[in-house]
PDB file of N, CA and C in Angstrom:
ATOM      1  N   UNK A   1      62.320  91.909  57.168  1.00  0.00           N
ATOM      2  CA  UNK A   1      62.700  91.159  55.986  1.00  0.00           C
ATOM      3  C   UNK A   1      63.243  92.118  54.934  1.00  0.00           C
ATOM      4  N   UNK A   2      64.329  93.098  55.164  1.00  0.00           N
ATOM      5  CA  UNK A   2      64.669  93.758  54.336  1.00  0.00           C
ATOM      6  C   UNK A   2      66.486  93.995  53.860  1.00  0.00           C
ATOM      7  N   UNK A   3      66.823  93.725  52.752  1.00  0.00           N
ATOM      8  CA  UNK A   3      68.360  93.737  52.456  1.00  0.00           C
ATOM      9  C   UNK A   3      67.994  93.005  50.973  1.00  0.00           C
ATOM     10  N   UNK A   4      69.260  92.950  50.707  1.00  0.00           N
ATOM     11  CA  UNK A   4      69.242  92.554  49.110  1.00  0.00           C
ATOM     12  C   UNK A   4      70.546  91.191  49.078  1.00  0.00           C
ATOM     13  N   UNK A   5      70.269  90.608  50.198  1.00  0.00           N
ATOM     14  CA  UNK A   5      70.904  89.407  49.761  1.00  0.00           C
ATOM     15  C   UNK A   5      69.683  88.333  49.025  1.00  0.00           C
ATOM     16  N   UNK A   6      70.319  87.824  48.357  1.00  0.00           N
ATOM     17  CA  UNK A   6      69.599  86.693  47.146  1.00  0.00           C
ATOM     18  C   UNK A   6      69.975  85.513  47.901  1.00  0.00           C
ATOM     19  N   UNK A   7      69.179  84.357  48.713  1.00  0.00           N
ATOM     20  CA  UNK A   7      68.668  83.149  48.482  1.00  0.00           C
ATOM     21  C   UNK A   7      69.469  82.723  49.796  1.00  0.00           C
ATOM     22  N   UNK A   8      68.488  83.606  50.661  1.00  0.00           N
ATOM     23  CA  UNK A   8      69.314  83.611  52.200  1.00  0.00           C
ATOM     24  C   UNK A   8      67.981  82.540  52.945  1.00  0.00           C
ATOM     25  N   UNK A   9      67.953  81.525  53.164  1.00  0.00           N
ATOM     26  CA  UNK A   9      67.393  80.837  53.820  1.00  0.00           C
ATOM     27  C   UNK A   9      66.965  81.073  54.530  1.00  0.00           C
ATOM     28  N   UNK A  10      67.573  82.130  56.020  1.00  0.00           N
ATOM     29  CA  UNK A  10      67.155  82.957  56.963  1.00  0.00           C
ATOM     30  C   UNK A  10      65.860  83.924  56.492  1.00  0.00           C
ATOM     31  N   UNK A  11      66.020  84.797  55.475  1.00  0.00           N
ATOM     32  CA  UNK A  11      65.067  85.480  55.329  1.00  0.00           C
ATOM     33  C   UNK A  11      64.025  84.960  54.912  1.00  0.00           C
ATOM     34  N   UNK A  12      63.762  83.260  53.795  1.00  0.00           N
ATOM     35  CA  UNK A  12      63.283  83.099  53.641  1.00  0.00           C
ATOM     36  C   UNK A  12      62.033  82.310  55.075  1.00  0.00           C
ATOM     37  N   UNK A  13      62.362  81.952  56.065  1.00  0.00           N
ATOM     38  CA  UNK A  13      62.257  81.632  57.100  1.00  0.00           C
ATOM     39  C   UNK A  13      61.433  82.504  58.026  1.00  0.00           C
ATOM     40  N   UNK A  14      62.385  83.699  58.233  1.00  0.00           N
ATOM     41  CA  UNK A  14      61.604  84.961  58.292  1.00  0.00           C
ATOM     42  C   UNK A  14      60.446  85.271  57.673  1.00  0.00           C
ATOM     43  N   UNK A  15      60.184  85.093  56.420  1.00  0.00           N
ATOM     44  CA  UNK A  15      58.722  85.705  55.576  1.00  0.00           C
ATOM     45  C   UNK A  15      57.745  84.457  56.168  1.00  0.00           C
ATOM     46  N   UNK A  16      58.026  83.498  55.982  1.00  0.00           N
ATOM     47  CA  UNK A  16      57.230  82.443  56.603  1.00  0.00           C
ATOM     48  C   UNK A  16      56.546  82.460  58.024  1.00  0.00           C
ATOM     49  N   UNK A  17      57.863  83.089  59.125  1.00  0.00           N
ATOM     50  CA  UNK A  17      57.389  83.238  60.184  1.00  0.00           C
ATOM     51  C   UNK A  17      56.508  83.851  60.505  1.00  0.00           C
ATOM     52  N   UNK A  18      56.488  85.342  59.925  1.00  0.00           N
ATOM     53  CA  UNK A  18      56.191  86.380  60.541  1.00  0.00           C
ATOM     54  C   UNK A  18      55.886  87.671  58.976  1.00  0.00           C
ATOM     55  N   UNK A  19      56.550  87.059  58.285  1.00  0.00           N
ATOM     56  CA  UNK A  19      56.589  88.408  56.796  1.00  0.00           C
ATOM     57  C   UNK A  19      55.455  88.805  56.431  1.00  0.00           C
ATOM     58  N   UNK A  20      53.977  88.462  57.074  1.00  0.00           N
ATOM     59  CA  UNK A  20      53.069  88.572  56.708  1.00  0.00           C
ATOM     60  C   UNK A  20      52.832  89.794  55.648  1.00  0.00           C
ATOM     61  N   UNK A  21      53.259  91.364  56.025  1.00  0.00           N
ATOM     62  CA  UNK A  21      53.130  91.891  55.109  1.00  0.00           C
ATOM     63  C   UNK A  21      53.616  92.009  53.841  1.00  0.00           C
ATOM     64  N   UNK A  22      54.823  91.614  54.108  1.00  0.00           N
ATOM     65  CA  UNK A  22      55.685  91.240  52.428  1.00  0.00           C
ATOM     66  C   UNK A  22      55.260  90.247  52.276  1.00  0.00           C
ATOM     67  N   UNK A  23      54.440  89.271  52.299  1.00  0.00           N
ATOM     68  CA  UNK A  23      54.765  88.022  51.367  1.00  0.00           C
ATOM     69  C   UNK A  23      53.218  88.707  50.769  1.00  0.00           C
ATOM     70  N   UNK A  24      52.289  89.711  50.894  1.00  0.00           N
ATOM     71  CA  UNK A  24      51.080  89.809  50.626  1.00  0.00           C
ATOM     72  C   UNK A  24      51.622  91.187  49.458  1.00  0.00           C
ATOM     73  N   UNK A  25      52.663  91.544  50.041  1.00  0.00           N
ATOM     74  CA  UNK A  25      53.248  92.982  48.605  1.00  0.00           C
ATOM     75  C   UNK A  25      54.091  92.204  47.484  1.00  0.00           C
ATOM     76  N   UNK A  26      54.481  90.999  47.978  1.00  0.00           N
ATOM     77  CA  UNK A  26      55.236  89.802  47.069  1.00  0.00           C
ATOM     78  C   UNK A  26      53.896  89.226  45.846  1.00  0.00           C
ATOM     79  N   UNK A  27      53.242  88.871  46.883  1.00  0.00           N
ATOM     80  CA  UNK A  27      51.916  88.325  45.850  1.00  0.00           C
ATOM     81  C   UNK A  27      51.180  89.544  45.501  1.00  0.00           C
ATOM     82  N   UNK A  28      51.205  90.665  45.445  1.00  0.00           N
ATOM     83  CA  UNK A  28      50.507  91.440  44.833  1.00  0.00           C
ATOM     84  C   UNK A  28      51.320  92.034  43.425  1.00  0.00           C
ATOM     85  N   UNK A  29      52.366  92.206  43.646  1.00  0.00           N
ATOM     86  CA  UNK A  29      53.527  92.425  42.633  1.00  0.00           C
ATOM     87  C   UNK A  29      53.235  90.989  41.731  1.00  0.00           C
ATOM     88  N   UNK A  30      53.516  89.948  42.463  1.00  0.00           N
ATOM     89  CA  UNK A  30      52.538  88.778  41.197  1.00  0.00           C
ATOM     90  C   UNK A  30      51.786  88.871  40.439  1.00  0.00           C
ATOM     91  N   UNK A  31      50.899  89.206  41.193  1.00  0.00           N
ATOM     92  CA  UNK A  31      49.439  89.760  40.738  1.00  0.00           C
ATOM     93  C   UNK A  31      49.255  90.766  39.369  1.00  0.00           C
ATOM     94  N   UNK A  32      49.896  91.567  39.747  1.00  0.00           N
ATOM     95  CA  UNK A  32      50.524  93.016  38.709  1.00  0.00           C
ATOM     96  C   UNK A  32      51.141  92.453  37.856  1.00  0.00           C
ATOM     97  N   UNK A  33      52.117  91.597  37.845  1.00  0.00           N
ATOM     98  CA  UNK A  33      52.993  90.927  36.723  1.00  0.00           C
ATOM     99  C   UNK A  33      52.331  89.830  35.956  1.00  0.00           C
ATOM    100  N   UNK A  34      50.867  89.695  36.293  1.00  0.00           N
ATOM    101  CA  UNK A  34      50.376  88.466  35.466  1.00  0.00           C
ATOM    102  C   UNK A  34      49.495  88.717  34.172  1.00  0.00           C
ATOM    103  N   UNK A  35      49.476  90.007  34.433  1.00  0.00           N
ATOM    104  CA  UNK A  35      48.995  90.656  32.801  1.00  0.00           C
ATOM    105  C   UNK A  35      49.467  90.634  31.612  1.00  0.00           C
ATOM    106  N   UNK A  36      49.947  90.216  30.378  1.00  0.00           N
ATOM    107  CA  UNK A  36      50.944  89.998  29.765  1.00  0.00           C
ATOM    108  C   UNK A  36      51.203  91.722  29.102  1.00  0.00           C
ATOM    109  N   UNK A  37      50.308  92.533  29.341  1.00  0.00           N
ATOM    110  CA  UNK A  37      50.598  93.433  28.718  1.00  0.00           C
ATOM    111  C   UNK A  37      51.396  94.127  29.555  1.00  0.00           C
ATOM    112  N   UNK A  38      50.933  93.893  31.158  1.00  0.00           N
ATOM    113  CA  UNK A  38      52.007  94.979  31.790  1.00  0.00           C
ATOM    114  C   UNK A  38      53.267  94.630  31.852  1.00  0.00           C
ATOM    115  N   UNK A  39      53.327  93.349  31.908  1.00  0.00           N
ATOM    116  CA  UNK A  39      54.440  92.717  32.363  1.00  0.00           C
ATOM    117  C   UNK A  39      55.531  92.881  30.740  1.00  0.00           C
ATOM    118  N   UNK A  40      54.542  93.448  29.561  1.00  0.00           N
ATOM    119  CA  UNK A  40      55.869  93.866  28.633  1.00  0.00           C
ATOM    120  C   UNK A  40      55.390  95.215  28.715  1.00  0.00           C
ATOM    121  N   UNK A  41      55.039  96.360  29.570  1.00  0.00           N
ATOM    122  CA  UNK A  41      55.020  97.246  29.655  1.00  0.00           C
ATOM    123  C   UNK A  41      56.429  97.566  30.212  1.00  0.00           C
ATOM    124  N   UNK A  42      56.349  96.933  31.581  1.00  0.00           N
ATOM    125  CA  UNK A  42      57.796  96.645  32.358  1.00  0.00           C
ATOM    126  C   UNK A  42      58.856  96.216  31.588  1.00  0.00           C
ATOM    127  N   UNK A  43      59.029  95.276  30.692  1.00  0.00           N
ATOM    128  CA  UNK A  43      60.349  94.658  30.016  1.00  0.00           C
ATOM    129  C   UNK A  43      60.580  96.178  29.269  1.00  0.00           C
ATOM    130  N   UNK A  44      59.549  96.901  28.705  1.00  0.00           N
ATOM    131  CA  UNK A  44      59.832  97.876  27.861  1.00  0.00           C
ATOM    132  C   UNK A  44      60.759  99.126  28.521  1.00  0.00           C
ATOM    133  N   UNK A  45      60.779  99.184  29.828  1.00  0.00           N
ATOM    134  CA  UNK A  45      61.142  99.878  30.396  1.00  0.00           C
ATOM    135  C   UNK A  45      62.965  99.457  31.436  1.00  0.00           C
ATOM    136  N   UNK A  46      62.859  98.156  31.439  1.00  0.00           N
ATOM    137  CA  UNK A  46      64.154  97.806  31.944  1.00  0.00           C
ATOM    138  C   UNK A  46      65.577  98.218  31.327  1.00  0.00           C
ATOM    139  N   UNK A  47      65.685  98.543  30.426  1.00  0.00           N
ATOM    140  CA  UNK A  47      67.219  98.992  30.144  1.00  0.00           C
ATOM    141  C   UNK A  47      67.219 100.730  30.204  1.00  0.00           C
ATOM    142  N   UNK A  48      66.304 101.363  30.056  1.00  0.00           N
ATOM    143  CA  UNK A  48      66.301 102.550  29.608  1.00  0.00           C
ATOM    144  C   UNK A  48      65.530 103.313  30.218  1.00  0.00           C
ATOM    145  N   UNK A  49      65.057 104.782  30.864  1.00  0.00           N
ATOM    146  CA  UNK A  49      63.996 105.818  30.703  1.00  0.00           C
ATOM    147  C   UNK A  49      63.163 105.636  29.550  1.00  0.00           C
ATOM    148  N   UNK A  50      62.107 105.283  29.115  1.00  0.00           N
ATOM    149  CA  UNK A  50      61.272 105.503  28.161  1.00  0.00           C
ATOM    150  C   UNK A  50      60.156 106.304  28.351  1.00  0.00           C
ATOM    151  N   UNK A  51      59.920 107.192  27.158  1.00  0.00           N
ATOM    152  CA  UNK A  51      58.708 108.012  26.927  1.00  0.00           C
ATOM    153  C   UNK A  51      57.144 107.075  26.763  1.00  0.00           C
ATOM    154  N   UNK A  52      56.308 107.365  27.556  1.00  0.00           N
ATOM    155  CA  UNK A  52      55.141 107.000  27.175  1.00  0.00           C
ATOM    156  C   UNK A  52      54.627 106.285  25.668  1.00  0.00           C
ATOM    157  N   UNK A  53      54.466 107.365  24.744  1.00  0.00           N
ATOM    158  CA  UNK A  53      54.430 107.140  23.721  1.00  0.00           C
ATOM    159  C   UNK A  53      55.295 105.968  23.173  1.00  0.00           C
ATOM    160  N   UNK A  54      56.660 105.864  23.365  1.00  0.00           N
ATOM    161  CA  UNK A  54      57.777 105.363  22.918  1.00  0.00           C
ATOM    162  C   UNK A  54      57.350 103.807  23.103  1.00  0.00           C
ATOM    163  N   UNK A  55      56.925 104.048  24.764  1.00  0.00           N
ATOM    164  CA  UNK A  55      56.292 102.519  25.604  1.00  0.00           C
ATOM    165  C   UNK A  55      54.884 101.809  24.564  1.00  0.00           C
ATOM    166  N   UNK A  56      54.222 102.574  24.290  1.00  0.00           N
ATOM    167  CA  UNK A  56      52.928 102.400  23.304  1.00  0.00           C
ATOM    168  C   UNK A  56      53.497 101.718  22.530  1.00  0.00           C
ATOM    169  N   UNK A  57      54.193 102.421  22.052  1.00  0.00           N
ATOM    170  CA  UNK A  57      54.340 101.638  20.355  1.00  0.00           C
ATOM    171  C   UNK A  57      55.320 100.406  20.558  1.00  0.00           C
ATOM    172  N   UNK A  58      56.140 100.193  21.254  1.00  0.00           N
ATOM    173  CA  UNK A  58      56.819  98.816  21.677  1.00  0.00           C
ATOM    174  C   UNK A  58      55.739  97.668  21.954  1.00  0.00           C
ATOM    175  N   UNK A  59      55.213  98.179  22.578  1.00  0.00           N
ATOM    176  CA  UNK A  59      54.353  97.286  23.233  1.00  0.00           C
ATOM    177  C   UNK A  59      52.466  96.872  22.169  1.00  0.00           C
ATOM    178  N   UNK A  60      52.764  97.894  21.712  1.00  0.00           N
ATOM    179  CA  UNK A  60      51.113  98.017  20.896  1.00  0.00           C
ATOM    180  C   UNK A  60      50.266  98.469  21.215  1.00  0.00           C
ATOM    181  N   UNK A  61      50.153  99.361  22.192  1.00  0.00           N
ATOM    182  CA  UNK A  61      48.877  99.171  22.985  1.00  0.00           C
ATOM    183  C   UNK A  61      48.696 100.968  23.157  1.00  0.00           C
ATOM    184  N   UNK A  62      47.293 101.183  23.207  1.00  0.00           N
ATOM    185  CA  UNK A  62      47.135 103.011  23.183  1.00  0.00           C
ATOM    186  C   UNK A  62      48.211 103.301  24.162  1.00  0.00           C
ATOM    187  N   UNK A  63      48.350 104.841  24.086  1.00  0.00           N
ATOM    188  CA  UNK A  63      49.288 105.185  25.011  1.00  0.00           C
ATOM    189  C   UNK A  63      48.204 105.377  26.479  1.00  0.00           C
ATOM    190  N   UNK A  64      47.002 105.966  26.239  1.00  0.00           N
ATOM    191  CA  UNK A  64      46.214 106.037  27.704  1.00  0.00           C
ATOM    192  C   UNK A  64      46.085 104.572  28.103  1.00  0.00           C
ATOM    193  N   UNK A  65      46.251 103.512  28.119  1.00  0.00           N
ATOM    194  CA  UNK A  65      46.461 102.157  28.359  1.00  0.00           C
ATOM    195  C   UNK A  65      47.208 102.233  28.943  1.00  0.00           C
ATOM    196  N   UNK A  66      48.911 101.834  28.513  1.00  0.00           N
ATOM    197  CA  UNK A  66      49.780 101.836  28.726  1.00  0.00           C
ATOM    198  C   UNK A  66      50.226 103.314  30.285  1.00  0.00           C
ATOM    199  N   UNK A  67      49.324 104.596  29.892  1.00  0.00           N
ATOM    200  CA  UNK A  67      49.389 105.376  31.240  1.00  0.00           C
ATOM    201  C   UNK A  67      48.947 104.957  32.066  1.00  0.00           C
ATOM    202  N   UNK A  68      47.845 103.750  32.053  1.00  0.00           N
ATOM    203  CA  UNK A  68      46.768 103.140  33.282  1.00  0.00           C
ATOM    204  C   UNK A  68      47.827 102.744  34.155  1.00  0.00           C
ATOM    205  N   UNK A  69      48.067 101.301  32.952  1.00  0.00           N
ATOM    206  CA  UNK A  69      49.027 100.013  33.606  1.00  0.00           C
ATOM    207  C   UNK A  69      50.368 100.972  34.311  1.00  0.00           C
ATOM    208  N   UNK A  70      51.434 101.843  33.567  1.00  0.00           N
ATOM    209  CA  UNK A  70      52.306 102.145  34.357  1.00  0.00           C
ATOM    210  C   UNK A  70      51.525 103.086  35.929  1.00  0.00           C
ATOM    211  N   UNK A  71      50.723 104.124  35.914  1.00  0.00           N
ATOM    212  CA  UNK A  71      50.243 103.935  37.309  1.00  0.00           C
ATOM    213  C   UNK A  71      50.274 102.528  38.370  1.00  0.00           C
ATOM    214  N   UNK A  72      49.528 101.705  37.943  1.00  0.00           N
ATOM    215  CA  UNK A  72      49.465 100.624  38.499  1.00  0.00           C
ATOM    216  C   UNK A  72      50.880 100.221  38.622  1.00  0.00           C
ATOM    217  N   UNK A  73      52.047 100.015  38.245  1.00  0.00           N
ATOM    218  CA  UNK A  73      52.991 100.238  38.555  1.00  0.00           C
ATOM    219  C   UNK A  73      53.811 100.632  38.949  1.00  0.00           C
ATOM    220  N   UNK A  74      53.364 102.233  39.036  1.00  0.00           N
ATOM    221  CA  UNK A  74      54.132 103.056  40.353  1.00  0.00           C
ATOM    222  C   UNK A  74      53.602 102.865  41.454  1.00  0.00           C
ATOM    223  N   UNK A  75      52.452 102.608  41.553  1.00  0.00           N
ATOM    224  CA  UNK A  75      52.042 102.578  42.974  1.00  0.00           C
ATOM    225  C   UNK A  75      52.871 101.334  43.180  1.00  0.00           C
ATOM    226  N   UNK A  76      52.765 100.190  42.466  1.00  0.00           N
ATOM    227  CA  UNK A  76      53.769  99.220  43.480  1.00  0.00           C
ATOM    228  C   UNK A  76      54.834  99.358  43.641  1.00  0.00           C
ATOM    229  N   UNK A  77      55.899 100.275  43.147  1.00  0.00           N
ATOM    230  CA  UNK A  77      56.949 100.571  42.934  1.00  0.00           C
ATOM    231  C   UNK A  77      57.663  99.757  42.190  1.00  0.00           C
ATOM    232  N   UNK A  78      57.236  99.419  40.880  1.00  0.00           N
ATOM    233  CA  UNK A  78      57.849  98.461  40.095  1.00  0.00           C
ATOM    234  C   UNK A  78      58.536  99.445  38.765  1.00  0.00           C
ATOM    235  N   UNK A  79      58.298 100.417  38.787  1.00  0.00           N
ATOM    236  CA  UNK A  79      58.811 101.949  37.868  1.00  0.00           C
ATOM    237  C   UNK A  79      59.056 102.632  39.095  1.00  0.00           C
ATOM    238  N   UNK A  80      59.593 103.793  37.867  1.00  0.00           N
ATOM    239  CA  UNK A  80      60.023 104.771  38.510  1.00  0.00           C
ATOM    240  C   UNK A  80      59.571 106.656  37.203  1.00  0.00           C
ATOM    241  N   UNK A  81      59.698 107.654  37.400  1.00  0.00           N
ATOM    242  CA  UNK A  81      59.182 108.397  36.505  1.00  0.00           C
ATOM    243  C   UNK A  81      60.442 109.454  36.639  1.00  0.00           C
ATOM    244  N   UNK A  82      60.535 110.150  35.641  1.00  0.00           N
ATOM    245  CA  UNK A  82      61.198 111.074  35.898  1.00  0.00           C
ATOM    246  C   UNK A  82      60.491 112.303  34.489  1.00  0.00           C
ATOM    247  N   UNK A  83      60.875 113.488  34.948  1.00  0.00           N
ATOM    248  CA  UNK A  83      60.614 114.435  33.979  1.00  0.00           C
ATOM    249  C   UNK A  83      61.159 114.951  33.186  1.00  0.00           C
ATOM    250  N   UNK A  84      61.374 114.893  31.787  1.00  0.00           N
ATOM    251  CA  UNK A  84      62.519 115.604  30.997  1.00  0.00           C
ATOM    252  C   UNK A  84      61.847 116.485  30.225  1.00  0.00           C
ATOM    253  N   UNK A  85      61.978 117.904  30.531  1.00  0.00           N
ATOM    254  CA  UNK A  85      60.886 119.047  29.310  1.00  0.00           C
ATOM    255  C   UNK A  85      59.309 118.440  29.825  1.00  0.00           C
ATOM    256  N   UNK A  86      58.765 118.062  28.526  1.00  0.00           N
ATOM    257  CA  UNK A  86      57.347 118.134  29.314  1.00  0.00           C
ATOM    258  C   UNK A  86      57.269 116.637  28.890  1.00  0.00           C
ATOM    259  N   UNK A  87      58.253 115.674  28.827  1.00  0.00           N
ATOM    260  CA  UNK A  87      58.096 114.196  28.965  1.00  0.00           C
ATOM    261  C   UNK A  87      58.166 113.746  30.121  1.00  0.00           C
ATOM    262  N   UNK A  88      57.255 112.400  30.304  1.00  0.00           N
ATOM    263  CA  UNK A  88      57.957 111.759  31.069  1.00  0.00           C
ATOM    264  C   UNK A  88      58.439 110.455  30.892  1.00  0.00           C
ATOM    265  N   UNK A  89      59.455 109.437  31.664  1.00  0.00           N
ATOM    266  CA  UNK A  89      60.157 108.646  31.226  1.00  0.00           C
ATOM    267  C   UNK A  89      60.390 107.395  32.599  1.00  0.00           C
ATOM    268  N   UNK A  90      59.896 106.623  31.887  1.00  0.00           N
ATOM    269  CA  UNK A  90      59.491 105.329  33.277  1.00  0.00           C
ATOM    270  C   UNK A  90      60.876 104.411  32.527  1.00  0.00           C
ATOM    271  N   UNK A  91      61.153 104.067  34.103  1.00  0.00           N
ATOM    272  CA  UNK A  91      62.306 103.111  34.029  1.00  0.00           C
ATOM    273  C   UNK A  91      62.538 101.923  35.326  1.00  0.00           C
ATOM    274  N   UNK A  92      62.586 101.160  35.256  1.00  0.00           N
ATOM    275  CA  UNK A  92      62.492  99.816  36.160  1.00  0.00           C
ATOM    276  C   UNK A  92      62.975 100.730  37.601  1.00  0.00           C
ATOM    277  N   UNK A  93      62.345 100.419  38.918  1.00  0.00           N
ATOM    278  CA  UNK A  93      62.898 101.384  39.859  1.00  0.00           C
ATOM    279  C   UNK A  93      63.654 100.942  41.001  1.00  0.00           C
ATOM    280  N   UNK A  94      64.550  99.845  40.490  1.00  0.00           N
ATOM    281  CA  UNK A  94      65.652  99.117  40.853  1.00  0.00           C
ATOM    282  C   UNK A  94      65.842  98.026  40.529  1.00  0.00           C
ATOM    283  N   UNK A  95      67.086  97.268  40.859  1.00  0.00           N
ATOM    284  CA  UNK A  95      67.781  96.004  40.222  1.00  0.00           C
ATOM    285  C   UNK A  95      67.131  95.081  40.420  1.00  0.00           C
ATOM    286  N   UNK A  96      66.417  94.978  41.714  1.00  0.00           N
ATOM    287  CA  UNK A  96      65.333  93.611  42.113  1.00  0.00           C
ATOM    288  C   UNK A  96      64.416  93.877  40.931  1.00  0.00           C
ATOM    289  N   UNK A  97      63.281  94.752  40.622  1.00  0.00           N
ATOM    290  CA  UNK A  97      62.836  94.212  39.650  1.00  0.00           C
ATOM    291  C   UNK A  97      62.924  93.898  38.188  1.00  0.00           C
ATOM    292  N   UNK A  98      64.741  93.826  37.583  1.00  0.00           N
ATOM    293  CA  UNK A  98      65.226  93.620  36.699  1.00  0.00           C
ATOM    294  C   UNK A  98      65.547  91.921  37.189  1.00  0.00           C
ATOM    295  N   UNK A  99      65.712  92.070  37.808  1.00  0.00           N
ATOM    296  CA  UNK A  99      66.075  90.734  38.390  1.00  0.00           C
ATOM    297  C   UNK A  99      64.702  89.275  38.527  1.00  0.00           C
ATOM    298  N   UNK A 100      63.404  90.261  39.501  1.00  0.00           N
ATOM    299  CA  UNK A 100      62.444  89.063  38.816  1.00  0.00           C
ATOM    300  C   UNK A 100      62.008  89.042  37.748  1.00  0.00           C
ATOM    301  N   UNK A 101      61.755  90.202  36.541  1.00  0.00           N
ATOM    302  CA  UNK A 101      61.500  89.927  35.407  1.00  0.00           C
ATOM    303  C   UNK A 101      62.471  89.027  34.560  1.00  0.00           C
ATOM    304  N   UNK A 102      63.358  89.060  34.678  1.00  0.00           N
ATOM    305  CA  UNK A 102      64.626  88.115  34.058  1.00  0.00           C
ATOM    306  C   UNK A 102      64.246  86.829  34.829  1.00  0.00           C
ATOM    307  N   UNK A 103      64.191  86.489  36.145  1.00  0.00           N
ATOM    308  CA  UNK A 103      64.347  85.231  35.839  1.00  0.00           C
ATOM    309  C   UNK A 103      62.532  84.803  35.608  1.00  0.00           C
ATOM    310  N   UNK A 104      61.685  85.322  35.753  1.00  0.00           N
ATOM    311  CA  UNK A 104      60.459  84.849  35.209  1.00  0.00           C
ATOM    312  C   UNK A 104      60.860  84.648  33.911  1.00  0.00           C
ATOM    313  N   UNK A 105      61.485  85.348  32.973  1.00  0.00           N
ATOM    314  CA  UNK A 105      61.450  85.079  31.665  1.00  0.00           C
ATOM    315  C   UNK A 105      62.216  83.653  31.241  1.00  0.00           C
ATOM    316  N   UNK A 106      63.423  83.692  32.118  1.00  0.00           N
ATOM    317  CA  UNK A 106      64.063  82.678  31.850  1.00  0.00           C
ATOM    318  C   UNK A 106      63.489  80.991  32.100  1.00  0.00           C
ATOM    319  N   UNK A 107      62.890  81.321  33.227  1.00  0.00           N
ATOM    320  CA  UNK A 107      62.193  80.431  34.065  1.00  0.00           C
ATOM    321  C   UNK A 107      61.460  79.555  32.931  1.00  0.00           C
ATOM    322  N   UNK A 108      60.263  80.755  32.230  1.00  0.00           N
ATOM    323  CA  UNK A 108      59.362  80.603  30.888  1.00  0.00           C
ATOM    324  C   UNK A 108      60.112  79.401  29.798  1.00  0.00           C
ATOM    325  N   UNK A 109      61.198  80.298  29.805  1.00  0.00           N
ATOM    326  CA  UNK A 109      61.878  79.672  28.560  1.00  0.00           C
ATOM    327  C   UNK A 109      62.569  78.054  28.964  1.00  0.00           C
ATOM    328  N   UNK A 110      62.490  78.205  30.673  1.00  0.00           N
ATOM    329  CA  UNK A 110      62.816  76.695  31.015  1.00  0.00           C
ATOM    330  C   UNK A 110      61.876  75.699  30.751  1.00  0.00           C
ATOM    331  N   UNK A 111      60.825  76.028  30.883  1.00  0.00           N
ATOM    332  CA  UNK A 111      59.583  74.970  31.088  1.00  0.00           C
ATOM    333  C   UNK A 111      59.865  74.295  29.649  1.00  0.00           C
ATOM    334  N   UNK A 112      59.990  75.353  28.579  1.00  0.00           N
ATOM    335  CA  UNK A 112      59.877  73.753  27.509  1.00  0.00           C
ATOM    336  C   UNK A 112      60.987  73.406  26.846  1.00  0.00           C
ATOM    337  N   UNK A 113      62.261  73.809  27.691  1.00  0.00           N
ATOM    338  CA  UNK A 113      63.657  72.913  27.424  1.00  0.00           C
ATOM    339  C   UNK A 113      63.031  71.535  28.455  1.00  0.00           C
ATOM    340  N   UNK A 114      62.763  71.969  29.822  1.00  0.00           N
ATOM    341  CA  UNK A 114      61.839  70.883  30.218  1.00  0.00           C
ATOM    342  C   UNK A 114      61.261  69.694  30.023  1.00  0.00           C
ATOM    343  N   UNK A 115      60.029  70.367  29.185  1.00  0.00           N
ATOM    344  CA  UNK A 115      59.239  69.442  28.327  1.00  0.00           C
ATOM    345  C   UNK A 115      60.086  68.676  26.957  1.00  0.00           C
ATOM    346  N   UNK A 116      61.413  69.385  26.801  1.00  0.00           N
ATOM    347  CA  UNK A 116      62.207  68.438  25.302  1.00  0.00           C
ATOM    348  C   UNK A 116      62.922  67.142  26.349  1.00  0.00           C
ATOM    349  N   UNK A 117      63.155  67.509  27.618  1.00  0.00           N
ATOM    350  CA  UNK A 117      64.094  66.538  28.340  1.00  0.00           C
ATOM    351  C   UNK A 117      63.262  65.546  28.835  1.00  0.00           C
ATOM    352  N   UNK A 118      62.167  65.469  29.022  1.00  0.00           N
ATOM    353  CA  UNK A 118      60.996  64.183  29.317  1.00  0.00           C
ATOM    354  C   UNK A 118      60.952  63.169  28.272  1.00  0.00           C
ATOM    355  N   UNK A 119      60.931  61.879  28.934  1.00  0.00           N
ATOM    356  CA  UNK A 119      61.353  60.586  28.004  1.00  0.00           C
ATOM    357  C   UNK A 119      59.943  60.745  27.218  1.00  0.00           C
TER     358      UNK A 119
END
């Protein structure tokens, strides 16, 4: 179950059949994204490399916090790190997960255009 086509029926078919292990790294990446803090730990990090610190203060939250949650995020591979001098600088660690954070957000913002369109 691996390629980057978007909303291939086949693959989805595939995870069903047999994807057992991705659909359990799918729901664990869920899982990870249902924190509201990490999950704007991550938004904090989608356009740009950001510094730790930098991530703190966007977000509010201590910076040893914010070092927990992004661990927990590299291990799923939902960042990425890099080293500049003696910083380091987390940045989304590819387009897929710019891609489900966007449409979760959008998704969000559907539910209560939603709720205005109900008689």
């Amino acid at each position: 179950m691996r390629g980057c086509q978007l909303n291939d029926p086949a693959l989805f078919e595939q995870a069903l059949e047999g994807g057992q292990e991705d659909i359990a790294v799918a729901a664990e990446t869920f899982k990870l994204l249902g924190d509201p803090t990490r999950l704007k730990i991550l938004l904090a990090c989608l356009s740009e490399p950001v510094a730790v610190g930098d991530i703190a203060r966007k977000v509010e939250a201590s910076p040893s916090l914010v070092s927990h949650h992004l661990r927990l995020l590299r291990g799923a591979r939902l960042v990425r790190r890099t080293r500049k001098a003696r910083q380091m600088y987390y940045e989304a660690a590819d387009h897929h997960i710019e891609h489900i954070v966007a449409d979760m957000i959008v998704h969000a913002g559907e539910h209560d255009a939603m709720d205005d369109a109900d008689p």
